[in-house]
Protein backbone atom coordinates (compact mmCIF):
# COMPACT_ATOMS: atom_id res chain seq x y z
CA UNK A 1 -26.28 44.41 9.59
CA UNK A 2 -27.58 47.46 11.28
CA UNK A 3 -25.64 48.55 14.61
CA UNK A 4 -27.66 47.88 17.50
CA UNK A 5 -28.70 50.50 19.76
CA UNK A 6 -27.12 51.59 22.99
CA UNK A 7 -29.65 51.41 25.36
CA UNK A 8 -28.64 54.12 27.50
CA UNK A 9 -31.94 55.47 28.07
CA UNK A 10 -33.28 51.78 28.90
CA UNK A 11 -30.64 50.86 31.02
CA UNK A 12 -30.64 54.03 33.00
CA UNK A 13 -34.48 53.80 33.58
CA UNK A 14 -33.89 50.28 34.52
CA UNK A 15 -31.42 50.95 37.60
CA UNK A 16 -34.11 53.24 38.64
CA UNK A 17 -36.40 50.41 38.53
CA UNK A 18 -33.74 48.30 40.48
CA UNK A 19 -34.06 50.68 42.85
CA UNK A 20 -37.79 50.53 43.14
CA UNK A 21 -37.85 46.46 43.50
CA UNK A 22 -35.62 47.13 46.35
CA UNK A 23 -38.09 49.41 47.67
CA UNK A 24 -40.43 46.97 48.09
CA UNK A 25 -38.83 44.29 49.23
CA UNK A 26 -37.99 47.10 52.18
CA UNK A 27 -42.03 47.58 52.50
CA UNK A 28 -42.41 43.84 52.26
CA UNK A 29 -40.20 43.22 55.25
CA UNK A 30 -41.15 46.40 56.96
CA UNK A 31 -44.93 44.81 57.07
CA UNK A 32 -45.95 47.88 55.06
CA UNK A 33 -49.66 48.13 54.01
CA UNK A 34 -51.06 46.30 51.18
CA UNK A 35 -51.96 48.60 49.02
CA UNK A 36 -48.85 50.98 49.57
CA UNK A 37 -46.76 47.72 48.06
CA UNK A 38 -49.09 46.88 45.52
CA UNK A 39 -48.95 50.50 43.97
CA UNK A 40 -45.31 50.01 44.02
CA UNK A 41 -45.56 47.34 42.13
CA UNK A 42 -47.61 48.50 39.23
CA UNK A 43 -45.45 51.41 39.07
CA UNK A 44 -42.03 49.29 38.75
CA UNK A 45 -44.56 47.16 36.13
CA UNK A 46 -45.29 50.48 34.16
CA UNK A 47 -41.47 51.33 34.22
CA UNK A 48 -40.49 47.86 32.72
CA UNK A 49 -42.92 48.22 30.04
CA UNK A 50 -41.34 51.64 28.97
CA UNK A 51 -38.06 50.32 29.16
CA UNK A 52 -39.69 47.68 26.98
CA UNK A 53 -41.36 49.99 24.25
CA UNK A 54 -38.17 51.55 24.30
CA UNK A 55 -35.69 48.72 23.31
CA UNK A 56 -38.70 47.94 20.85
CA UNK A 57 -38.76 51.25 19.45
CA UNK A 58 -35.17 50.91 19.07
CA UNK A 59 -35.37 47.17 17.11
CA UNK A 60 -38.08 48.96 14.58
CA UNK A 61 -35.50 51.73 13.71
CA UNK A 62 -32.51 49.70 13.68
CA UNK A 63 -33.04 46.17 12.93
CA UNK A 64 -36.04 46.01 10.85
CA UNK A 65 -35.55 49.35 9.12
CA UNK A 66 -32.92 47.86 7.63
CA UNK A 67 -34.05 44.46 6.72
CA UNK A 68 -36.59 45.71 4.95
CA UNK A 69 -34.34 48.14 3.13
CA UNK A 70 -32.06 46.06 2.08
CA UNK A 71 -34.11 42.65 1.28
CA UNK A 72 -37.47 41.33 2.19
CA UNK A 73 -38.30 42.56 5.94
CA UNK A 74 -41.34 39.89 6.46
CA UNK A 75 -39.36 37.80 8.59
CA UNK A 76 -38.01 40.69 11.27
CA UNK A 77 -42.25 42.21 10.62
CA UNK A 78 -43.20 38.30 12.09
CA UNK A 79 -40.48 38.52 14.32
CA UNK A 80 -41.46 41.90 16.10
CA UNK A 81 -45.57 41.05 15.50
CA UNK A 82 -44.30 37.78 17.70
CA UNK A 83 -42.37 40.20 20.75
CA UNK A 84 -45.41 42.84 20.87
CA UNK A 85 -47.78 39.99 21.08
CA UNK A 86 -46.46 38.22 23.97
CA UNK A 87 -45.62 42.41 25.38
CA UNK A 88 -49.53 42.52 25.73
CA UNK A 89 -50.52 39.32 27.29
């Protein structure tokens, strides 16, 4: 078995995204404007799905690299055609 990434990169961007939430719930009690909340929200959105393509990024190299080196990688293929579908919905 492959060893699994460290996801330094995605847990570093997510503490920065922890940090955003928190910014909005400031704005949300601070009566802020809509649409000033709202764009912090997509932007924490777009942040989790980098630290999403990321970890997946990191599954393709690792993980099914190497099940499909070393026997028949179908299974971790359906597995990761399963994650990126339910990614895009």
């Amino acid at each position: 078995m492959p060893k699994p990434p460290k996801h330094t990169e995605s847990l570093t961007r997510l503490r920065k995204v922890e940090g955003q939430i928190k910014g909005i719930q400031r704005m949300l009690e601070e009566q802020r404007y809509c649409i000033d909340v709202l764009q912090q929200v997509t932007a924490a959105r777009r942040a989790l799905d980098e630290v999403a393509l990321t970890i997946m990024r990191g599954h393709i190299n690792s993980c099914v690299s190497h099940a499909i080196r070393h026997r028949d990688g179908a299974e971790k293929v359906e597995e990761l055609m399963r994650a990126i579908n339910r990614f895009v919905k």
